[in-house]
Protein backbone atom coordinates (compact mmCIF):
# COMPACT_ATOMS: atom_id res chain seq x y z
CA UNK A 1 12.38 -44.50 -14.21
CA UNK A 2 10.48 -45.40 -17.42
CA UNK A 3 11.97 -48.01 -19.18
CA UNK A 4 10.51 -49.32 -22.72
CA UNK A 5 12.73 -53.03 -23.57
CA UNK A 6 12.42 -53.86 -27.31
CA UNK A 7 12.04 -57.92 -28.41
CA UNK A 8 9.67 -60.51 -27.71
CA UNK A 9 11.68 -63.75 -27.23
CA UNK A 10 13.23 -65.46 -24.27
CA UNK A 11 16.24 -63.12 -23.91
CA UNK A 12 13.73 -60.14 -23.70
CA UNK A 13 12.22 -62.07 -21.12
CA UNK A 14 14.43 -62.72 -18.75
CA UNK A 15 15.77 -58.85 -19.04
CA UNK A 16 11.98 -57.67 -18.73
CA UNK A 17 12.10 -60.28 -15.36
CA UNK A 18 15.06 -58.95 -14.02
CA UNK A 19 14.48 -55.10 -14.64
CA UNK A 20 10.74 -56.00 -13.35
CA UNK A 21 12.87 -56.45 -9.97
CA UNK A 22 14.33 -53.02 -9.96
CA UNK A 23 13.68 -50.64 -6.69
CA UNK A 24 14.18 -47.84 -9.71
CA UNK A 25 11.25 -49.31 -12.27
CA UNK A 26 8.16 -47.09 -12.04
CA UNK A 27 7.04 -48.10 -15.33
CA UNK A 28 8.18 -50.87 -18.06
CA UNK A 29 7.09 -51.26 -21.63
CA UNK A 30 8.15 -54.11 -23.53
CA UNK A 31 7.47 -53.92 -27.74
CA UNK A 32 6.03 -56.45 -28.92
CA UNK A 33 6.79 -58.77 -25.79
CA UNK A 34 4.66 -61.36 -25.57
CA UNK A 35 2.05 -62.91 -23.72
CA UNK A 36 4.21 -64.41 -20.49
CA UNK A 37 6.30 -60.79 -20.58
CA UNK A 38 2.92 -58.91 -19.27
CA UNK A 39 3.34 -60.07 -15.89
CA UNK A 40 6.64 -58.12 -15.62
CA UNK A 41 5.17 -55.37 -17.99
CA UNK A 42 3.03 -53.63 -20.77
CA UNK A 43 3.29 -55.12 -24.11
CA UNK A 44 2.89 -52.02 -26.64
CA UNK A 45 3.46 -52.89 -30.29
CA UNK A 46 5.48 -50.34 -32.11
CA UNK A 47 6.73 -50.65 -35.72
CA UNK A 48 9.97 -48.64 -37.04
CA UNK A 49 12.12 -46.22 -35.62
CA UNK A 50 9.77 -43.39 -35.95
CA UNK A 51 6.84 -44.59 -34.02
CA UNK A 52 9.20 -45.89 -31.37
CA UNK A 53 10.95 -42.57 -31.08
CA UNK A 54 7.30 -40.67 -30.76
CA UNK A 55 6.39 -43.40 -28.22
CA UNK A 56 9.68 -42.80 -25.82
CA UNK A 57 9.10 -38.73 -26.30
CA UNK A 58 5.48 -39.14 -25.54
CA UNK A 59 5.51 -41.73 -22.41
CA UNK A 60 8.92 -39.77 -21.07
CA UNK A 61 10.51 -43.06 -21.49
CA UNK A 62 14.48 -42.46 -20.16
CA UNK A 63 15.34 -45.67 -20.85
CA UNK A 64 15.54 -47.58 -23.94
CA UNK A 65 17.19 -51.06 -23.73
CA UNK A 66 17.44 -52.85 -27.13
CA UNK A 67 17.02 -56.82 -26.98
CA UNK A 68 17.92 -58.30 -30.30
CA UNK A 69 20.51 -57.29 -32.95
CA UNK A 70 18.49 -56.16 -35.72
CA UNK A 71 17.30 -53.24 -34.49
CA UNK A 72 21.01 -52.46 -33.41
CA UNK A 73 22.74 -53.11 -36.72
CA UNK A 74 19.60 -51.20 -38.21
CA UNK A 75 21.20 -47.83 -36.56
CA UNK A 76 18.28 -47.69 -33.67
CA UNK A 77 21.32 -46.14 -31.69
CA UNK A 78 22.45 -43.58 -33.96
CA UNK A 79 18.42 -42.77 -33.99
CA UNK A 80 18.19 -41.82 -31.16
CA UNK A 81 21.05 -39.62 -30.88
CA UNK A 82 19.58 -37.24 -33.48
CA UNK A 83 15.75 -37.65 -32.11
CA UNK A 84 15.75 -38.57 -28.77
CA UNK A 85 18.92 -37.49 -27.13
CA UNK A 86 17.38 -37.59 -23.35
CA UNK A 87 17.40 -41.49 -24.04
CA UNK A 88 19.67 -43.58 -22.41
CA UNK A 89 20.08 -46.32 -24.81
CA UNK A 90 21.54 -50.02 -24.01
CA UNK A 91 23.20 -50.71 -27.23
CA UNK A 92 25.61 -50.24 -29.71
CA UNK A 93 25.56 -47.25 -32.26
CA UNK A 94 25.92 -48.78 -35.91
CA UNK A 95 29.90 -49.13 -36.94
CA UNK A 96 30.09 -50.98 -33.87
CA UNK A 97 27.19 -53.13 -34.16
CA UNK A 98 29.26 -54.22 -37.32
CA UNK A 99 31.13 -56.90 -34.45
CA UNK A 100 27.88 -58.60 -35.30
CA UNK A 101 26.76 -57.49 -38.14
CA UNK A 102 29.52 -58.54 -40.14
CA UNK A 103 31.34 -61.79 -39.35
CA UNK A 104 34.56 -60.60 -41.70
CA UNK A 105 34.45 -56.79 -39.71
CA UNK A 106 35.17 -58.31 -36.13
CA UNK A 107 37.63 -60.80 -37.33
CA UNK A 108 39.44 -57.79 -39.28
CA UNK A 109 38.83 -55.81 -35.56
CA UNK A 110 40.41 -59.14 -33.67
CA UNK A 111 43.29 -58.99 -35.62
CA UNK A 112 44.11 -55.16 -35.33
CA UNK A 113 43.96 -55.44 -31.91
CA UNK A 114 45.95 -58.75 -31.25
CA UNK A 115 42.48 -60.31 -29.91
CA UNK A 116 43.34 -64.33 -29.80
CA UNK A 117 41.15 -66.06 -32.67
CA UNK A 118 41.24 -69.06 -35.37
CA UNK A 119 43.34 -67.64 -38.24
CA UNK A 120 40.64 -66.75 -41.58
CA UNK A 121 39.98 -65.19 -44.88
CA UNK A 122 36.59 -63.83 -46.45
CA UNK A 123 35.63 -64.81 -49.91
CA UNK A 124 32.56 -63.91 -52.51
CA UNK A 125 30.83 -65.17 -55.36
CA UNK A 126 34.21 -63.65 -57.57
CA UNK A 127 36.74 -65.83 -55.38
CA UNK A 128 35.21 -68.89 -55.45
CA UNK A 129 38.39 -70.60 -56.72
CA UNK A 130 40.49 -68.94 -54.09
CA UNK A 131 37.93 -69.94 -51.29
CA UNK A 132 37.91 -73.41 -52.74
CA UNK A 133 42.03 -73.34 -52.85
CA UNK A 134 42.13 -71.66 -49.23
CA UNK A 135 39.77 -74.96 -48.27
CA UNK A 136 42.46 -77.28 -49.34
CA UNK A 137 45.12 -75.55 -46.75
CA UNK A 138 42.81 -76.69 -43.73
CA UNK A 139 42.46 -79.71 -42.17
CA UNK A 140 38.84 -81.11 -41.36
CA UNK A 141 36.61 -80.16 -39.93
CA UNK A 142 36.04 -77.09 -41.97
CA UNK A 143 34.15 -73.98 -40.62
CA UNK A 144 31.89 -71.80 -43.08
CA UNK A 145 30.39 -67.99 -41.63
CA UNK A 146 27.90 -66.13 -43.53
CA UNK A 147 29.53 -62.48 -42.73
CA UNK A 148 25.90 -61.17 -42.15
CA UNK A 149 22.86 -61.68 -39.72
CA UNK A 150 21.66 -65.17 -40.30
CA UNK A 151 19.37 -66.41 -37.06
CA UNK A 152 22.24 -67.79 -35.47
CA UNK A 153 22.29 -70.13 -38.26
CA UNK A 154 24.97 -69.14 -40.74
CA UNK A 155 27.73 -70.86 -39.08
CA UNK A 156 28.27 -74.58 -40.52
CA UNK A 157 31.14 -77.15 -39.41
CA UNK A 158 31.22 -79.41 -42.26
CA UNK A 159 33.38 -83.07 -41.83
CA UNK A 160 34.73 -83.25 -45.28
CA UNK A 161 36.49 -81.56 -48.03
CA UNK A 162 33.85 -82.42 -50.44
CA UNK A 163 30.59 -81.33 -48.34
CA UNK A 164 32.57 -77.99 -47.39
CA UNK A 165 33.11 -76.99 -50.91
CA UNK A 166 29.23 -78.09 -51.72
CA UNK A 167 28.05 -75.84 -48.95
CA UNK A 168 30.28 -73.29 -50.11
CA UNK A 169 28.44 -73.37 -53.62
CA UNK A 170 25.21 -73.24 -51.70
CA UNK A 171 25.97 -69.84 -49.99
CA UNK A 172 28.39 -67.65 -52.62
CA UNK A 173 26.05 -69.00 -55.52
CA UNK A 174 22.87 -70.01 -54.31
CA UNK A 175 22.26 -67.66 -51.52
CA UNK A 176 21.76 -70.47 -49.40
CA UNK A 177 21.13 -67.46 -46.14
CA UNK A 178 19.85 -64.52 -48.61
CA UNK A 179 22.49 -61.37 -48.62
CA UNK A 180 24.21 -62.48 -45.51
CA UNK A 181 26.25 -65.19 -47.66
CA UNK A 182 26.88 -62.94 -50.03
CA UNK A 183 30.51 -62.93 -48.41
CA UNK A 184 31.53 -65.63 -45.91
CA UNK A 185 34.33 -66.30 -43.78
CA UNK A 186 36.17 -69.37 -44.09
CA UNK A 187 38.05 -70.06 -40.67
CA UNK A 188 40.49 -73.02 -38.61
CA UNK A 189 38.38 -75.22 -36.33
CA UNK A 190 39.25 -74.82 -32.70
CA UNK A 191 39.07 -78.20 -30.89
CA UNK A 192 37.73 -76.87 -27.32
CA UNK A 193 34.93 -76.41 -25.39
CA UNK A 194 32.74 -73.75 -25.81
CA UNK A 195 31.19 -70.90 -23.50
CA UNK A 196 29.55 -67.60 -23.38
CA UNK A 197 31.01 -64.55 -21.65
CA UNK A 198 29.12 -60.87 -21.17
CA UNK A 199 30.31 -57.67 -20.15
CA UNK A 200 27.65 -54.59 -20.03
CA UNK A 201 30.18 -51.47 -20.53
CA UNK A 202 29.52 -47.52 -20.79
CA UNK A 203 32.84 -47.43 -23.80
CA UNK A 204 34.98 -47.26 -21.18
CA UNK A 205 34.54 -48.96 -17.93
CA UNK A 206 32.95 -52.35 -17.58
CA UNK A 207 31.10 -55.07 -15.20
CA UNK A 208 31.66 -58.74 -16.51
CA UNK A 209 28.37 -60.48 -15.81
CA UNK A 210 28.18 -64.41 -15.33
CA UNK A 211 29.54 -66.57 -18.17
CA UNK A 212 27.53 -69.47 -19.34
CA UNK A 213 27.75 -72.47 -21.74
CA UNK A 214 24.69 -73.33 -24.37
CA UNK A 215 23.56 -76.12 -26.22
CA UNK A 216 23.24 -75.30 -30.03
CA UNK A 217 22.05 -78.22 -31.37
CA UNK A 218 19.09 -79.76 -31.86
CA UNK A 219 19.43 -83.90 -30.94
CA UNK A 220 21.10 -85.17 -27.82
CA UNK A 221 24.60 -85.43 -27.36
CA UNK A 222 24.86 -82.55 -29.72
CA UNK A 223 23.87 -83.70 -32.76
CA UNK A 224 21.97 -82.61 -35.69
CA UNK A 225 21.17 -79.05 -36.93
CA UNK A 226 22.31 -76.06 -35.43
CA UNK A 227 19.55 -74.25 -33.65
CA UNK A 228 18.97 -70.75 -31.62
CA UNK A 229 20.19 -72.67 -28.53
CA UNK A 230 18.36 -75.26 -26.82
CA UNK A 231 19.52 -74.61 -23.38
CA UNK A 232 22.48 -73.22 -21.11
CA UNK A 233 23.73 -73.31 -17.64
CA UNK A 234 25.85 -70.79 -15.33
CA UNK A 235 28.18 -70.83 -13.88
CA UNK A 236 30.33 -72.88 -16.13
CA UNK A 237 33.07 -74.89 -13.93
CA UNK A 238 36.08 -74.33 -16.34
CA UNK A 239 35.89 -71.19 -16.23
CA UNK A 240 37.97 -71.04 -13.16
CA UNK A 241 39.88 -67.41 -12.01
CA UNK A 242 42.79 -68.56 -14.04
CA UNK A 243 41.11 -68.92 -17.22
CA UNK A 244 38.51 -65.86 -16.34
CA UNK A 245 42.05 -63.70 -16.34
CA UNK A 246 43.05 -64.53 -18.91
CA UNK A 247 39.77 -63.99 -20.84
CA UNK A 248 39.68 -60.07 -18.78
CA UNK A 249 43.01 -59.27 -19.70
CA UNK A 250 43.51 -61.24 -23.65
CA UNK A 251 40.03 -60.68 -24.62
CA UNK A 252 37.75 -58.01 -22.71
CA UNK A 253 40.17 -55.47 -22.02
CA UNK A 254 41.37 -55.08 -25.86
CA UNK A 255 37.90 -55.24 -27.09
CA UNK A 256 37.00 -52.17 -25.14
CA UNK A 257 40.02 -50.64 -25.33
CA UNK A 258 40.09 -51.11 -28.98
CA UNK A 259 36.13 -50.13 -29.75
CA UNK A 260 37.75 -46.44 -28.13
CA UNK A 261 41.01 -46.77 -30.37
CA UNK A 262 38.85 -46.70 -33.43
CA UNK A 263 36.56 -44.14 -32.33
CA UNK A 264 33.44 -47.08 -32.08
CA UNK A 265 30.71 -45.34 -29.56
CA UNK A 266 29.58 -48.48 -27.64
CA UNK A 267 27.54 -48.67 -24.39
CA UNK A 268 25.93 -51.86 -23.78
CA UNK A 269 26.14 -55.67 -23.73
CA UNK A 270 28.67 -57.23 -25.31
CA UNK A 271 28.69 -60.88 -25.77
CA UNK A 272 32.03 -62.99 -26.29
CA UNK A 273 31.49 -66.63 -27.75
CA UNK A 274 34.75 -68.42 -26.48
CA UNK A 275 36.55 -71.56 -27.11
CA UNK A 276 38.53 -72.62 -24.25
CA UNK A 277 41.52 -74.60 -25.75
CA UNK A 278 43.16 -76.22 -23.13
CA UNK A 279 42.86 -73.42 -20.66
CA UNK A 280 43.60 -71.14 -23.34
CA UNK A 281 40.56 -68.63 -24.80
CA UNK A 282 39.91 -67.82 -28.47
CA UNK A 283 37.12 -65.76 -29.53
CA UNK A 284 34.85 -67.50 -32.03
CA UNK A 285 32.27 -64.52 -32.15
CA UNK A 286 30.92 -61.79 -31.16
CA UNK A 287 27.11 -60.42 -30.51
CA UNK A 288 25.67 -56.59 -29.43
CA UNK A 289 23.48 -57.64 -27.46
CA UNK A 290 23.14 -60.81 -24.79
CA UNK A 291 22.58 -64.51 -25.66
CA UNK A 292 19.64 -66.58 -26.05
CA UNK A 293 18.95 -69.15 -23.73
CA UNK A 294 22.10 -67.72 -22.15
CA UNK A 295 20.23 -64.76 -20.65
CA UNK A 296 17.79 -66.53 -18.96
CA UNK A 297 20.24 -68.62 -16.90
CA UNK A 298 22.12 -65.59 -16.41
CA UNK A 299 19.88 -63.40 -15.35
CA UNK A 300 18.36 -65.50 -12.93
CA UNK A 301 21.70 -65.29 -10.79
CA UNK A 302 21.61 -61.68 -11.06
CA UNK A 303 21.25 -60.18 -7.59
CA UNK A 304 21.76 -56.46 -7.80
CA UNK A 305 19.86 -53.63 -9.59
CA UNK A 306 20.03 -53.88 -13.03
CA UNK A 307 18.29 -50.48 -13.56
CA UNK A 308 21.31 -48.91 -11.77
CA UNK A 309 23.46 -50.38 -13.87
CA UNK A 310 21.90 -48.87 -16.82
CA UNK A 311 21.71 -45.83 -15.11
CA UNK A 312 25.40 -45.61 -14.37
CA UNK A 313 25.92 -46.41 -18.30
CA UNK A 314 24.53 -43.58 -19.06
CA UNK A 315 26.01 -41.13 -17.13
CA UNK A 316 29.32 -43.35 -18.16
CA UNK A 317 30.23 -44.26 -14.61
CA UNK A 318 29.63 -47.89 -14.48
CA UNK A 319 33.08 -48.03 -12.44
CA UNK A 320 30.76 -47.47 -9.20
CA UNK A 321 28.40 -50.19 -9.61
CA UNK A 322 28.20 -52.71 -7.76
CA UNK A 323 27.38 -56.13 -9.07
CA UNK A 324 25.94 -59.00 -7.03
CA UNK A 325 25.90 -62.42 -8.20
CA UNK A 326 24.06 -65.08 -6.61
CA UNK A 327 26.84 -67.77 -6.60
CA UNK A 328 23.89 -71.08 -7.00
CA UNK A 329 23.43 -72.63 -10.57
CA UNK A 330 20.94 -71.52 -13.12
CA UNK A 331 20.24 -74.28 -15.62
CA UNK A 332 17.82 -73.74 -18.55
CA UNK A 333 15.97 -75.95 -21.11
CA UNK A 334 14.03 -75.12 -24.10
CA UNK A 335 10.58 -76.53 -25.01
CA UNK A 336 10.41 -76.08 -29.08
CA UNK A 337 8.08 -77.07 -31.48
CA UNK A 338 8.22 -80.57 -33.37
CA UNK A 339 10.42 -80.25 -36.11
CA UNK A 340 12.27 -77.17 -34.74
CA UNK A 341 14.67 -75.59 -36.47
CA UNK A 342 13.02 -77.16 -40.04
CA UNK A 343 9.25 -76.88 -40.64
CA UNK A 344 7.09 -76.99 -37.61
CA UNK A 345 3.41 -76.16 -36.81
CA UNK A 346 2.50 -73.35 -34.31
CA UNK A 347 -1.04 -72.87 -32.53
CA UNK A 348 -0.50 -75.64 -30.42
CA UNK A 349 -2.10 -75.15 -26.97
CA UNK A 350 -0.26 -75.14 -24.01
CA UNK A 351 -1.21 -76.51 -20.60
CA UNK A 352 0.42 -77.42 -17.34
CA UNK A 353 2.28 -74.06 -16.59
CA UNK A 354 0.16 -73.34 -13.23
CA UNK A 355 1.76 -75.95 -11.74
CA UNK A 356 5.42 -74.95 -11.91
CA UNK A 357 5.31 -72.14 -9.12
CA UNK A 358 9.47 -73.20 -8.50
CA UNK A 359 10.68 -72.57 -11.56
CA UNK A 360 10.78 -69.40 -14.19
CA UNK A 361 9.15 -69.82 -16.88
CA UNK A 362 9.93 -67.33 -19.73
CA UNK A 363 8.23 -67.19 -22.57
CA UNK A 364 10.39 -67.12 -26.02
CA UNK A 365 7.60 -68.06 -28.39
CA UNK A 366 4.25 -67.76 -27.57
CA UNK A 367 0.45 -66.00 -28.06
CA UNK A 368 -2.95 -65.83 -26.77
CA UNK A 369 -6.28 -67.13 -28.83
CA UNK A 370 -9.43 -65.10 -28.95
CA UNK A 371 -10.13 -67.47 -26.35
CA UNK A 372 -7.31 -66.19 -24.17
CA UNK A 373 -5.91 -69.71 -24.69
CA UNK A 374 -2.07 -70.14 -24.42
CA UNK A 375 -0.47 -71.16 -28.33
CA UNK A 376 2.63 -71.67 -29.17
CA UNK A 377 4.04 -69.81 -31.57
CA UNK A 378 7.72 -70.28 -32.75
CA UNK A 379 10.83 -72.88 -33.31
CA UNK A 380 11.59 -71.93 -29.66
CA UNK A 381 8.52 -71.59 -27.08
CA UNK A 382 9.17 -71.55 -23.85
CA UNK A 383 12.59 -71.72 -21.29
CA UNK A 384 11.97 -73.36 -18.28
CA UNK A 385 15.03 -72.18 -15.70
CA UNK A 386 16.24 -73.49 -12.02
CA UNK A 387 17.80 -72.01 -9.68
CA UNK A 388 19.42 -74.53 -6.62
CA UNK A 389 22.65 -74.79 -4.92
CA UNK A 390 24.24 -77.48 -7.25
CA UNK A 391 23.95 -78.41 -11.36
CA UNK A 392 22.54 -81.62 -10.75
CA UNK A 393 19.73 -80.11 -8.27
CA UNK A 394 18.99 -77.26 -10.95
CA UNK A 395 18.61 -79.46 -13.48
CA UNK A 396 16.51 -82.35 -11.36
CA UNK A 397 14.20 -78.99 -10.45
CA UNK A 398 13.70 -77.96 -14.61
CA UNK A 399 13.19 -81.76 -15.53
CA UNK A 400 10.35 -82.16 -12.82
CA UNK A 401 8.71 -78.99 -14.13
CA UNK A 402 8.93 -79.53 -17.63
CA UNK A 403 7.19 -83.14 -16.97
CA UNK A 404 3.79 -80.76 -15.92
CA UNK A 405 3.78 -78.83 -19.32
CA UNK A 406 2.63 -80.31 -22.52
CA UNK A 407 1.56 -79.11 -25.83
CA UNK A 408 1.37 -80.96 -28.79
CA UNK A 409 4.95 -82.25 -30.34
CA UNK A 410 6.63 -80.65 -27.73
CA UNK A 411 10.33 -81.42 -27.98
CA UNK A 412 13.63 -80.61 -25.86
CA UNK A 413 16.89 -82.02 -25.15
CA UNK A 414 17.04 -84.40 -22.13
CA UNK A 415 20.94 -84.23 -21.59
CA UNK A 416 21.69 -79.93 -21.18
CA UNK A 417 24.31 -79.37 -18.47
CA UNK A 418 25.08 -83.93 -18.56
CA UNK A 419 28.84 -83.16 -19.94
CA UNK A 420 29.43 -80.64 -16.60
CA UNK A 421 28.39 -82.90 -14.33
């Protein structure tokens, strides 16, 4: 199998890893990837849909597994339908991206298909008033979505009346997150705890992969800004069988059932944000594609082919895989750049990482010098993840590591996975 994986952050490492692992792999390409991704395969860079579709028709790729959601609420899908229909590709075709790509589409979805979530409405720059009025009819803490793609940053939770409205302002009139604000959803707060659940499905059948909670915020405790996730950890010990069923059976099951129901052609991941609410899920979001740092947690309990899994997507019989799961914890913390997720400097060299043979490190942002130097090179740079038999050793095992790396301003979060234990 020929397999080309598109992204170059942490979740498109831990999926190059895993595939990497395959029995089925003869050959992976990752575009762009990135410099810690070439160990599990061949970093090509390819720009637009065009020059990927030549590349896949010219390498016999059969495989094309999308990583992030641009690409996916771009049409890359739909693409490849017309050009390359030989493809088998791991992703969403463009109306059903939309879950994603529009915050005010998959709440509309949720609703026609009795899909538990906090009750809504969507506003623009023309119902200001309304949204403002709507406001008033909540009780704090209020919750702002930009409908579009914003980074994983266009959701706010604002503590008062008076900074809600202000921020409200800032998006409908001042584009605070470009054309992604130029509607946003105004929605309850669920009081809960939050965690991540995936399925991979062909549109029909489906295999629900490990859940796993993440850390959004930048400061300790979970404070400050809201960042691209700053660690995770799975399994997550609430999510018992009882509240698992009742995620399958409220959740899962009418999200595929109703992606067939209105005619949505969807093979790939799907990723459920949840809020557990005293034992009781609501769906906060959902994504096309898998989580980031969620994935590399995730992943790294992943004991069965993944290849074959794709495989059996394709050929839409995914009711005949078999999934493994290796039943240990996976606990993951991200290194990031000082001043991550405002201004921050990149080119910052990197040292220390041949001494951490016991722990995976994936890369999320990094690049090589002329010198062949390591750099850093975004918000988010690397994800250090453990595998052990308990939380507490997983964790103990990615703290140790992390104390042999260093680059300059190097900043995580000394307390992911503290509130499980």
């Amino acid at each position: 199998m020929k397999i080309l994986l598109l992204g170059s952050g942490g979740r498109e490492s831990a999926l190059a890893r895993v595939i990497s692992l395959s029995n089925k792999i003869g050959k992976l390409y990752i575009s762009p990837g990135n410099p810690g991704m070439a160990q599990w395969g061949e970093n090509v860079n390819l720009q637009g849909f065009e020059e990927i579709s030549i590349f896949c028709k010219n390498e016999k790729i059969d495989i094309l597994v999308v990583g992030p959601e641009q690409p996916l609420v771009a049409g890359i899908a739909d693409f490849f339908k017309v050009n390359n229909p030989e493809v088998t590709v791991i992703g969403p075709t463009k109306d059903a991206a939309l879950l994603e790509g529009s915050k005010d589409f998959a709440k509309d979805f949720m609703l026609r298909h009795n899909i538990p979530t906090a009750q809504y409405k969507t506003f623009t720059n023309q119902t200001l008033a309304q949204a403002k009025d709507f406001l008033r009819t909540l009780k704090a803490p209020y919750v702002l979505k930009a409908d579009g793609l914003a980074a994983g940053k266009g959701v706010v939770i604002l503590p008062t009346l008076e900074e809600a409205e202000r921020e409200l302002d800032e998006m409908l009139l001042n584009s605070k997150f470009g054309a992604a604000s130029s509607k946003v959803v105004i929605e309850e707060f669920l009081k809960g705890i939050e965690c991540s659940v995936f399925v991979l499905t062909d549109g029909k059948n489906y295999i629900i992969l490990p859940e796993a909670k993440d850390y959004k915020k930048i400061g300790e405790g979970d404070t400050g800004l809201n960042t691209g996730g700053m660690g995770s950890i799975s399994p997550v010990p609430f999510c018992n069988e009882a509240f698992m069923s009742k995620v399958e059976n409220r959740i899962i099951k009418p999200t595929v059932e109703g992606l067939q129901k209105d005619g949505l052609e969807y093979q790939g991941f799907i990723f459920f944000g949840l809020m557990n609410v005293d034992g009781e899920p609501y769906v906060i979001e959902y994504n096309v594609r898998m989580g980031d740092p969620e994935s590399e947690s995730v992943f790294a309990r992943f004991s069965s082919d993944i290849v074959e899994a794709f495989i059996a997507v394709g050929k839409k019989e995914l009711d005949k895989y078999n999934l493994k799961i290796n039943p240990n914890t996976a606990a993951t913390v991200m290194l990031c750049s000082g001043g991550y997720p405002e201004a921050y400097e990149k080119g910052k060299v990197i040292t220390g990482l041949d001494k951490t043979k016991d722990a995976i490190i994936y890369h999320a942002g990094t690049k090589r010098d002329s010198e062949g130097r390591l750099l850093s090179n975004g918000g988010r740079v690397l994800a250090v993840t453990c595998l052990d038999n308990t939380l507490k050793e997983a964790l103990a095992e990615c703290y140790s590591t992390i104390d042999e790396i260093n680059f300059d301003k190097m900043y995580f979060r000394k307390d992911i996975g503290q509130d499980l234990l």
